[in-house]
PDB file of N, CA and C in Angstrom:
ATOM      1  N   UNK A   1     -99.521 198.943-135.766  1.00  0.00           N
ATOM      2  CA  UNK A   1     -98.542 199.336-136.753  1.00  0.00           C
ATOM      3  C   UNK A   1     -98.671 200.822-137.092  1.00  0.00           C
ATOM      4  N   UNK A   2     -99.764 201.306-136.959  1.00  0.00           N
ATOM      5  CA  UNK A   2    -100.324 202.790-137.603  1.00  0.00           C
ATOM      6  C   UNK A   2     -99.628 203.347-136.184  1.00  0.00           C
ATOM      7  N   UNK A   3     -99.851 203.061-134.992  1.00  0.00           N
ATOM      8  CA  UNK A   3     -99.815 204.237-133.985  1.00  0.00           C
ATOM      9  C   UNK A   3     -98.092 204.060-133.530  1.00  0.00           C
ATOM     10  N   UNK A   4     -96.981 203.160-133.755  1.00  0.00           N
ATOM     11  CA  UNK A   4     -95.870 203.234-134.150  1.00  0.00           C
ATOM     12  C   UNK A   4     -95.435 204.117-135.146  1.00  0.00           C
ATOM     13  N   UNK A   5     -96.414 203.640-136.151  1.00  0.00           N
ATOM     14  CA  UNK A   5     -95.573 204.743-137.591  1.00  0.00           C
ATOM     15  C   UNK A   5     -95.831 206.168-136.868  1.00  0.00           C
ATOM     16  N   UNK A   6     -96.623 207.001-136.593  1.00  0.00           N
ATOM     17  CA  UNK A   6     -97.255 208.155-135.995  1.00  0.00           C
ATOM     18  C   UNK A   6     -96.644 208.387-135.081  1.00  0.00           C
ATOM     19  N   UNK A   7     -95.871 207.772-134.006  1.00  0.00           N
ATOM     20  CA  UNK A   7     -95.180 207.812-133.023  1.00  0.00           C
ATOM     21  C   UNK A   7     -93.971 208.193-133.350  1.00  0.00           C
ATOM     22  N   UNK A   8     -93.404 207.578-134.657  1.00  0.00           N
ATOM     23  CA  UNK A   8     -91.774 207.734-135.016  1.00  0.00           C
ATOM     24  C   UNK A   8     -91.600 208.965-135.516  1.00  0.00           C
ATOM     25  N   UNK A   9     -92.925 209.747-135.799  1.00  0.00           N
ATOM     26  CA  UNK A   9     -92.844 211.141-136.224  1.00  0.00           C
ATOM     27  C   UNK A   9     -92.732 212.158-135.463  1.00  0.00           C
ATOM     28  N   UNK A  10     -93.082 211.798-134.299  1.00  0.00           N
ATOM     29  CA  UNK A  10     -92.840 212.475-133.367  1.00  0.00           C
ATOM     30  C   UNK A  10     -93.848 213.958-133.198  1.00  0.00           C
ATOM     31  N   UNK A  11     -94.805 213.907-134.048  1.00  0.00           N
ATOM     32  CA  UNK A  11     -96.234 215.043-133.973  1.00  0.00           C
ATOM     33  C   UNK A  11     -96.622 215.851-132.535  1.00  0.00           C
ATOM     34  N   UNK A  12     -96.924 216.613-132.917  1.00  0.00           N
ATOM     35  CA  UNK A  12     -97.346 217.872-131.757  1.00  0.00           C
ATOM     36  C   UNK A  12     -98.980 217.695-131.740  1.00  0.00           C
ATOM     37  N   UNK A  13     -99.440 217.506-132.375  1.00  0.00           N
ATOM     38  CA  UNK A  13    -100.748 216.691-132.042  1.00  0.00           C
ATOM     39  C   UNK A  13    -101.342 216.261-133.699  1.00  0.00           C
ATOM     40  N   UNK A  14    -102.635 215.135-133.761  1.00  0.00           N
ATOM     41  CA  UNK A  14    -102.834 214.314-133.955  1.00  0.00           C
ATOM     42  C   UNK A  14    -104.148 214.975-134.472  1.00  0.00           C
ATOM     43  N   UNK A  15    -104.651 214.748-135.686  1.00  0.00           N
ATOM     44  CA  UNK A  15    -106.122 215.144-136.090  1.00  0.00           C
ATOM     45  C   UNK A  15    -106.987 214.002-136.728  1.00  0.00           C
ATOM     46  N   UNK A  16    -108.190 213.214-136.057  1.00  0.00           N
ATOM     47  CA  UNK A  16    -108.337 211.996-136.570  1.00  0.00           C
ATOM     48  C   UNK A  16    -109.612 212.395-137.292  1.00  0.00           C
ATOM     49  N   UNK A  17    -110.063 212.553-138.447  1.00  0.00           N
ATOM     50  CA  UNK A  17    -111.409 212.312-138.808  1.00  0.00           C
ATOM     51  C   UNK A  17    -111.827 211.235-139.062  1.00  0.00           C
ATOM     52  N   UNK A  18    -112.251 210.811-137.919  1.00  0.00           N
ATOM     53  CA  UNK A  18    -112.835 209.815-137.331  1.00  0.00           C
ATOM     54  C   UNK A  18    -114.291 209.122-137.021  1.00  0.00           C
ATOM     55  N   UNK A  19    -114.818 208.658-136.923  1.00  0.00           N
ATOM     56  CA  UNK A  19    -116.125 208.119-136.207  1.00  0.00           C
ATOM     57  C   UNK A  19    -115.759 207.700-134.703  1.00  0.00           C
ATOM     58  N   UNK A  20    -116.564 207.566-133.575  1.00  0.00           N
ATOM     59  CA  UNK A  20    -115.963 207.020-132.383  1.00  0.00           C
ATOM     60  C   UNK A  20    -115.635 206.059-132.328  1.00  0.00           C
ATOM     61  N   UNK A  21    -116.270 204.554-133.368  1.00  0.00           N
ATOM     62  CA  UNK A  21    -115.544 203.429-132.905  1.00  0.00           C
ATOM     63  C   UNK A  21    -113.983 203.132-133.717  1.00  0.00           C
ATOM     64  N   UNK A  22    -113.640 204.020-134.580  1.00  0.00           N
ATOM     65  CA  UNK A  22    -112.226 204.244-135.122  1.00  0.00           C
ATOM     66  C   UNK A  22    -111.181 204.984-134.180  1.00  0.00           C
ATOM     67  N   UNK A  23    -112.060 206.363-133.604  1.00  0.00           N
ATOM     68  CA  UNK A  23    -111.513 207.156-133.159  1.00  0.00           C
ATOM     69  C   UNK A  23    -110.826 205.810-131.387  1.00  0.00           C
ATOM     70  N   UNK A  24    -111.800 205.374-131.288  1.00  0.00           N
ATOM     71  CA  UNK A  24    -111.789 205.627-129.740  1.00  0.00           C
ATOM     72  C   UNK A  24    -110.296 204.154-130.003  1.00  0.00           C
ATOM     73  N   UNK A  25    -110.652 203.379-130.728  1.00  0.00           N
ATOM     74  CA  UNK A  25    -109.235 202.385-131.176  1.00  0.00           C
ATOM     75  C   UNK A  25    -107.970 202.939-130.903  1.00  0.00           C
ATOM     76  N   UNK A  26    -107.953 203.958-132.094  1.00  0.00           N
ATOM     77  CA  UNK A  26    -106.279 204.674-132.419  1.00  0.00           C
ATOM     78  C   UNK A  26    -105.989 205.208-130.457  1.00  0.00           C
ATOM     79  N   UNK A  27    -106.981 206.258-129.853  1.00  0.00           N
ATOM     80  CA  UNK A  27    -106.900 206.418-128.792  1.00  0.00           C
ATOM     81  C   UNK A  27    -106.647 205.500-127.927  1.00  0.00           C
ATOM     82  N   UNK A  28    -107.194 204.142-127.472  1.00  0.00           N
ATOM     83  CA  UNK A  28    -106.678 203.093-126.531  1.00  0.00           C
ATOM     84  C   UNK A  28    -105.103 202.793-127.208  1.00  0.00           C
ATOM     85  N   UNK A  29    -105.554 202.335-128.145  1.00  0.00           N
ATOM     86  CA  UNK A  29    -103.629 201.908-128.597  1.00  0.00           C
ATOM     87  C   UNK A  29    -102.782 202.985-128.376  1.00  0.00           C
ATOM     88  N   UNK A  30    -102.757 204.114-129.064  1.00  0.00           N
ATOM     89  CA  UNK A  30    -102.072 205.220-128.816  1.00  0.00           C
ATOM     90  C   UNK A  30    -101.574 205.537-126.779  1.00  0.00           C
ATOM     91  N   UNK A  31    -102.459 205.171-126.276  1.00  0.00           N
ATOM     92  CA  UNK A  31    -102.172 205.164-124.404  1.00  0.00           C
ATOM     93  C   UNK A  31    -101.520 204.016-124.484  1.00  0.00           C
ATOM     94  N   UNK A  32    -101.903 202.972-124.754  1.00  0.00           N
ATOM     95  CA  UNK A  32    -100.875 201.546-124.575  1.00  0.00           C
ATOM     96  C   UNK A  32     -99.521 201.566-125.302  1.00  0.00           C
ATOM     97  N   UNK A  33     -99.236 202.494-126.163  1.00  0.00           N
ATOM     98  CA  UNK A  33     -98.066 202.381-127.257  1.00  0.00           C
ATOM     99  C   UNK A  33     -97.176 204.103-126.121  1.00  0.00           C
ATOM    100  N   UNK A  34     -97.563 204.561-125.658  1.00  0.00           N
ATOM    101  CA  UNK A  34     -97.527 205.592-124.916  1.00  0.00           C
ATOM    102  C   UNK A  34     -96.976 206.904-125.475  1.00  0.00           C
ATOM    103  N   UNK A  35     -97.797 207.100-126.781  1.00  0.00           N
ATOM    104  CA  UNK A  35     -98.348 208.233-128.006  1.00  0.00           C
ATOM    105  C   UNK A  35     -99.014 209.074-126.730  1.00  0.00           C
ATOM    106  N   UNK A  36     -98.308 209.845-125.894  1.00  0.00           N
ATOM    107  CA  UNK A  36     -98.715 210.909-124.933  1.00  0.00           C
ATOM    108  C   UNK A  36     -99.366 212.581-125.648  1.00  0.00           C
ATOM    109  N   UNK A  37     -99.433 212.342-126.715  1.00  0.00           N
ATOM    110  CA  UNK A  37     -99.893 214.010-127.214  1.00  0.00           C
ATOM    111  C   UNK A  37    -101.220 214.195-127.227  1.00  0.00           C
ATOM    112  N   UNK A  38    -101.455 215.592-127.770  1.00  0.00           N
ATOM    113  CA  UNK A  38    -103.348 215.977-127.671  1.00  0.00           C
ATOM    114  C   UNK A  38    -103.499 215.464-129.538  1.00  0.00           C
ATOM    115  N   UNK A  39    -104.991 214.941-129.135  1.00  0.00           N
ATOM    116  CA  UNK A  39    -105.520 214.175-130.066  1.00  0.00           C
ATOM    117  C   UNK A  39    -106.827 214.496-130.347  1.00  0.00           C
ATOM    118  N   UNK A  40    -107.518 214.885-131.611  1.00  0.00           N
ATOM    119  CA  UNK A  40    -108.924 215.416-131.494  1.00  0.00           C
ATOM    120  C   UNK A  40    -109.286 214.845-133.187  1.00  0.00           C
ATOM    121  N   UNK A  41    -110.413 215.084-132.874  1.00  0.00           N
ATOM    122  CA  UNK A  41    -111.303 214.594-134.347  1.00  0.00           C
ATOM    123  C   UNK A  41    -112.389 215.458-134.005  1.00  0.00           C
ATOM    124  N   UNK A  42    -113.102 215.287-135.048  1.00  0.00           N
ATOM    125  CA  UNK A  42    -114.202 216.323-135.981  1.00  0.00           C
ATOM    126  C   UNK A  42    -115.858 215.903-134.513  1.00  0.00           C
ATOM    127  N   UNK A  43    -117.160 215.832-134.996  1.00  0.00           N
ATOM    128  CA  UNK A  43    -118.474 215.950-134.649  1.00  0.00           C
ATOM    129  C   UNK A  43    -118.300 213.747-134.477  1.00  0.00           C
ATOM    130  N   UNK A  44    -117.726 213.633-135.061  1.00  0.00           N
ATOM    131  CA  UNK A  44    -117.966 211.992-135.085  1.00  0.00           C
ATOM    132  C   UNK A  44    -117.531 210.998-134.244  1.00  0.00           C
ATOM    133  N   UNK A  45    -116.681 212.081-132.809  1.00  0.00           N
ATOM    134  CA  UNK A  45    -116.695 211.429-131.614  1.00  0.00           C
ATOM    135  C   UNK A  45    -117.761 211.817-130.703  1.00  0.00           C
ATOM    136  N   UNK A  46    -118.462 213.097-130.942  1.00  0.00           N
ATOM    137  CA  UNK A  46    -119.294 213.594-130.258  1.00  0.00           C
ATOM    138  C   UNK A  46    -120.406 213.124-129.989  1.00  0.00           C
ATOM    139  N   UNK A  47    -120.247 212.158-129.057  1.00  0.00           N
ATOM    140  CA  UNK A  47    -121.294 210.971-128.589  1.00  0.00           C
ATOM    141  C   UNK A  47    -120.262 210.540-127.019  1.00  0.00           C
ATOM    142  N   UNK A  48    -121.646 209.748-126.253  1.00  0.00           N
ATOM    143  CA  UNK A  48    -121.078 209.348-124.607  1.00  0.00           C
ATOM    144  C   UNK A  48    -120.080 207.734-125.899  1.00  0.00           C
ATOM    145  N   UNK A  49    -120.751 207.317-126.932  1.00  0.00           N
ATOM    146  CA  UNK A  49    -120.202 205.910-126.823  1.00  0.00           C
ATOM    147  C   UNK A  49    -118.594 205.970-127.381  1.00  0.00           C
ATOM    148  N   UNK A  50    -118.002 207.241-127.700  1.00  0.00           N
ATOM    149  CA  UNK A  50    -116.653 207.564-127.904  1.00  0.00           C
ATOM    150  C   UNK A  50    -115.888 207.117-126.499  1.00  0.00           C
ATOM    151  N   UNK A  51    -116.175 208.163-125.547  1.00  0.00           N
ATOM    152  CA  UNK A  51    -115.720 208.042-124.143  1.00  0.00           C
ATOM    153  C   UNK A  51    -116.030 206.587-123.389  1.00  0.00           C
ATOM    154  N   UNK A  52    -116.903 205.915-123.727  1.00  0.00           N
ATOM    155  CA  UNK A  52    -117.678 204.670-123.454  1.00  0.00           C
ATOM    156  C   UNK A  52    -116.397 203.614-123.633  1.00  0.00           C
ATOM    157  N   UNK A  53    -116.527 203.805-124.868  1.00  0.00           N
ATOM    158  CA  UNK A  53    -115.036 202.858-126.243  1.00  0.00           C
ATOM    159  C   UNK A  53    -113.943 203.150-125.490  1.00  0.00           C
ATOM    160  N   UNK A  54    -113.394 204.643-125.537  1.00  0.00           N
ATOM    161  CA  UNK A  54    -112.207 204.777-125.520  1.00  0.00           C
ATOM    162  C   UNK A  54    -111.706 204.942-123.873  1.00  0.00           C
ATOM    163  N   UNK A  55    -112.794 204.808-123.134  1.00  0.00           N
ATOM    164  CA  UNK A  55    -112.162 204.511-121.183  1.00  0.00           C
ATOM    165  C   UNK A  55    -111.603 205.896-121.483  1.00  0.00           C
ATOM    166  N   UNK A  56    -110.089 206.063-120.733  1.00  0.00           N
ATOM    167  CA  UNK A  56    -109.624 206.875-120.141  1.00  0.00           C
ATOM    168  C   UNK A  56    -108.582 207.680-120.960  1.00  0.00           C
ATOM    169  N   UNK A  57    -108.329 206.885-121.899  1.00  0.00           N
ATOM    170  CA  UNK A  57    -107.798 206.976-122.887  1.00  0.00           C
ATOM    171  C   UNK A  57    -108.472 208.475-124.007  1.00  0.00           C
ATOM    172  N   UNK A  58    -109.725 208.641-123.149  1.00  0.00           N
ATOM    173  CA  UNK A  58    -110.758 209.618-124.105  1.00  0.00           C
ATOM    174  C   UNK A  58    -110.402 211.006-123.244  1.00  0.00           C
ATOM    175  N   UNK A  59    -109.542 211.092-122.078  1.00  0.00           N
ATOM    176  CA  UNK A  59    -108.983 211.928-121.479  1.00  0.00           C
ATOM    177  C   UNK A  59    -108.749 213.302-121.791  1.00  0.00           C
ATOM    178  N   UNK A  60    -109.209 214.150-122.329  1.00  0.00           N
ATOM    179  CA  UNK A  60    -107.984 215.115-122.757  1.00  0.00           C
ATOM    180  C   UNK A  60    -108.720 215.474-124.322  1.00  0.00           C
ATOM    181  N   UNK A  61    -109.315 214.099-125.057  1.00  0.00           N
ATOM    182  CA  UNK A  61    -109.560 214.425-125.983  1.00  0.00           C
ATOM    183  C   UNK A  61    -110.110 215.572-126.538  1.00  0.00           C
ATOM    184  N   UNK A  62    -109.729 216.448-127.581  1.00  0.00           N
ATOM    185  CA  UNK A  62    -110.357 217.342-128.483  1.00  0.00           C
ATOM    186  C   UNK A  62    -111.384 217.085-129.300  1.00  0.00           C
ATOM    187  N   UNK A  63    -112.919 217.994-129.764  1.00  0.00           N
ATOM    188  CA  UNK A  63    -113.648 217.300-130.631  1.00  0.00           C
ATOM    189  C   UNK A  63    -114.180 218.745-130.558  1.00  0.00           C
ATOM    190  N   UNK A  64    -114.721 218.929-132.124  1.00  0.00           N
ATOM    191  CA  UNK A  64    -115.326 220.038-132.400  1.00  0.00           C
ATOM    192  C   UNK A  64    -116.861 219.353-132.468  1.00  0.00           C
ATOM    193  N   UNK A  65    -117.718 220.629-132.430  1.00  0.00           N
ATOM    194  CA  UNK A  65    -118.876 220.186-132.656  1.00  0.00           C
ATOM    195  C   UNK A  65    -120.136 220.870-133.041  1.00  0.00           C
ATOM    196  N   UNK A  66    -121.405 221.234-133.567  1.00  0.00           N
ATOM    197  CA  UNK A  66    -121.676 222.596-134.012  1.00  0.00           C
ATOM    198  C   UNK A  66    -122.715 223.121-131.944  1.00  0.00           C
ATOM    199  N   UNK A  67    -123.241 224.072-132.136  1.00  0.00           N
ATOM    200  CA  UNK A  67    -123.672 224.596-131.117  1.00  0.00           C
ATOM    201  C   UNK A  67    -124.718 225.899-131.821  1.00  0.00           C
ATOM    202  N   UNK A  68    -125.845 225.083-130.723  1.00  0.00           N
ATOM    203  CA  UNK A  68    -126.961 225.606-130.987  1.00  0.00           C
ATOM    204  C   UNK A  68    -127.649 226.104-129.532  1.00  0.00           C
ATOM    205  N   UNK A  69    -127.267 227.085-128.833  1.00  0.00           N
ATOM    206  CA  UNK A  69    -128.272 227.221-127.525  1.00  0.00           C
ATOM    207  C   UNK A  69    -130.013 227.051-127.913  1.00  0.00           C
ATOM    208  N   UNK A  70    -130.191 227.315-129.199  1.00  0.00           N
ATOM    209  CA  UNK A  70    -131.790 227.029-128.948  1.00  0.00           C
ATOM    210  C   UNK A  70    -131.985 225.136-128.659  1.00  0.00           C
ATOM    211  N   UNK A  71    -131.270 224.475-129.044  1.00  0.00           N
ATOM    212  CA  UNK A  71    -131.652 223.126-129.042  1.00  0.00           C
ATOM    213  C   UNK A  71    -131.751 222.687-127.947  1.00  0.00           C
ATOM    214  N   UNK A  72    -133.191 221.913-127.662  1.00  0.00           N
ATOM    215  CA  UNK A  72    -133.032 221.451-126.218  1.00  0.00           C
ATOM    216  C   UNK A  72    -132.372 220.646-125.624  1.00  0.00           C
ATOM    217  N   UNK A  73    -131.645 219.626-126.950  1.00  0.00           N
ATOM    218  CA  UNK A  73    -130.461 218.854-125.786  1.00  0.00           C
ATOM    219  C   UNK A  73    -129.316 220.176-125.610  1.00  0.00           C
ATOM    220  N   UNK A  74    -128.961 220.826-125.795  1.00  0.00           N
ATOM    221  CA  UNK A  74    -128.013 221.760-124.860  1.00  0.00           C
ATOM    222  C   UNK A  74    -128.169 222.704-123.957  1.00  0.00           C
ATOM    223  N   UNK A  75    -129.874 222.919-123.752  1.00  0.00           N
ATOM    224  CA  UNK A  75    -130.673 223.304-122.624  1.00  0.00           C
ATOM    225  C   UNK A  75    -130.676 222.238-121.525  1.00  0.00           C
ATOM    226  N   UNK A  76    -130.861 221.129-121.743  1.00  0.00           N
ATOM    227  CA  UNK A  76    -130.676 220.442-120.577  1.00  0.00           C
ATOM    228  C   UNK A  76    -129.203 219.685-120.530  1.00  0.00           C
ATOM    229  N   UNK A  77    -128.200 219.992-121.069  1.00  0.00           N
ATOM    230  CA  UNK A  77    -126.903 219.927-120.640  1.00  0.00           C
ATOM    231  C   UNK A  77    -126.262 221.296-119.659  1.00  0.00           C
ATOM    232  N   UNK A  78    -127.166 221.810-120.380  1.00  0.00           N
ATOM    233  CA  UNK A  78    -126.910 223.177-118.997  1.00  0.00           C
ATOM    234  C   UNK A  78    -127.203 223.029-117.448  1.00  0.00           C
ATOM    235  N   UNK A  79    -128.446 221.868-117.579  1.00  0.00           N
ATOM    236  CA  UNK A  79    -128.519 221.888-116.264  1.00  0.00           C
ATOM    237  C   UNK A  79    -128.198 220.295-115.591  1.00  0.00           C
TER     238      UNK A  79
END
Protein backbone atom coordinates (compact mmCIF):
# COMPACT_ATOMS: atom_id res chain seq x y z
CA UNK A 1 0.00 0.00 0.00
CA UNK A 2 2.99 2.43 1.00
CA UNK A 3 5.01 1.72 -2.29
CA UNK A 4 1.67 2.47 -4.49
CA UNK A 5 1.00 5.61 -2.51
CA UNK A 6 4.89 6.70 -3.35
CA UNK A 7 4.49 5.56 -6.78
CA UNK A 8 1.34 7.82 -7.51
CA UNK A 9 3.67 10.67 -6.69
CA UNK A 10 5.66 10.11 -9.08
CA UNK A 11 9.28 11.16 -7.01
CA UNK A 12 12.68 11.68 -8.54
CA UNK A 13 14.12 9.72 -5.87
CA UNK A 14 13.28 8.22 -2.60
CA UNK A 15 15.13 8.83 0.90
CA UNK A 16 14.48 5.93 3.39
CA UNK A 17 15.83 6.29 6.93
CA UNK A 18 15.85 3.08 7.33
CA UNK A 19 17.47 0.00 9.02
CA UNK A 20 18.24 -2.87 6.37
CA UNK A 21 15.53 -5.14 7.28
CA UNK A 22 12.90 -2.12 6.57
CA UNK A 23 15.02 -0.74 4.03
CA UNK A 24 15.66 -3.87 2.05
CA UNK A 25 11.35 -4.61 2.17
CA UNK A 26 10.27 -1.14 0.65
CA UNK A 27 13.24 -2.03 -1.98
CA UNK A 28 11.96 -5.70 -3.03
CA UNK A 29 8.34 -4.37 -3.23
CA UNK A 30 9.25 -1.19 -4.82
CA UNK A 31 11.08 -3.69 -7.96
CA UNK A 32 7.90 -5.86 -7.87
CA UNK A 33 5.43 -2.74 -7.91
CA UNK A 34 8.01 -1.41 -10.68
CA UNK A 35 8.93 1.98 -8.49
CA UNK A 36 12.08 2.18 -11.09
CA UNK A 37 13.86 5.35 -9.35
CA UNK A 38 17.21 5.84 -7.22
CA UNK A 39 16.58 5.02 -3.67
CA UNK A 40 19.06 5.51 -0.70
CA UNK A 41 18.99 5.60 3.10
CA UNK A 42 21.34 6.76 5.79
CA UNK A 43 24.52 4.21 7.66
CA UNK A 44 21.56 1.64 8.53
CA UNK A 45 21.77 -0.23 5.30
CA UNK A 46 25.41 -0.28 5.51
CA UNK A 47 25.82 -3.89 6.17
CA UNK A 48 26.29 -7.22 3.48
CA UNK A 49 22.68 -8.29 5.30
CA UNK A 50 20.87 -5.17 3.42
CA UNK A 51 22.07 -6.53 -0.03
CA UNK A 52 21.59 -10.16 1.48
CA UNK A 53 17.56 -9.05 2.21
CA UNK A 54 17.13 -6.98 -0.57
CA UNK A 55 18.71 -9.54 -3.71
CA UNK A 56 18.88 -7.42 -6.63
CA UNK A 57 16.60 -5.18 -5.83
CA UNK A 58 19.72 -3.58 -3.62
CA UNK A 59 21.03 -2.64 -7.19
CA UNK A 60 21.80 0.83 -7.62
CA UNK A 61 21.12 1.51 -4.09
CA UNK A 62 22.44 4.79 -2.40
CA UNK A 63 23.75 4.76 1.31
CA UNK A 64 25.85 7.19 3.07
CA UNK A 65 28.22 6.16 5.52
CA UNK A 66 31.04 7.72 7.79
CA UNK A 67 34.80 6.92 6.52
CA UNK A 68 37.69 6.43 8.33
CA UNK A 69 40.98 5.27 6.29
CA UNK A 70 42.65 4.64 9.65
CA UNK A 71 40.10 1.80 10.49
CA UNK A 72 41.15 -1.51 9.70
CA UNK A 73 37.99 -2.78 8.30
CA UNK A 74 38.52 -0.21 5.39
CA UNK A 75 42.17 -1.23 5.14
CA UNK A 76 41.24 -4.52 4.28
CA UNK A 77 38.36 -3.51 2.00
CA UNK A 78 41.04 -1.97 0.09
CA UNK A 79 42.44 -5.02 -0.58
Amino acid sequence: AIVAQVKSLNPEFIFLPLYYSEASLFARQSKLAGLNIPMGSADGVADQTFISLAGDASEGYIFTDSFDANNPTTKLSKE
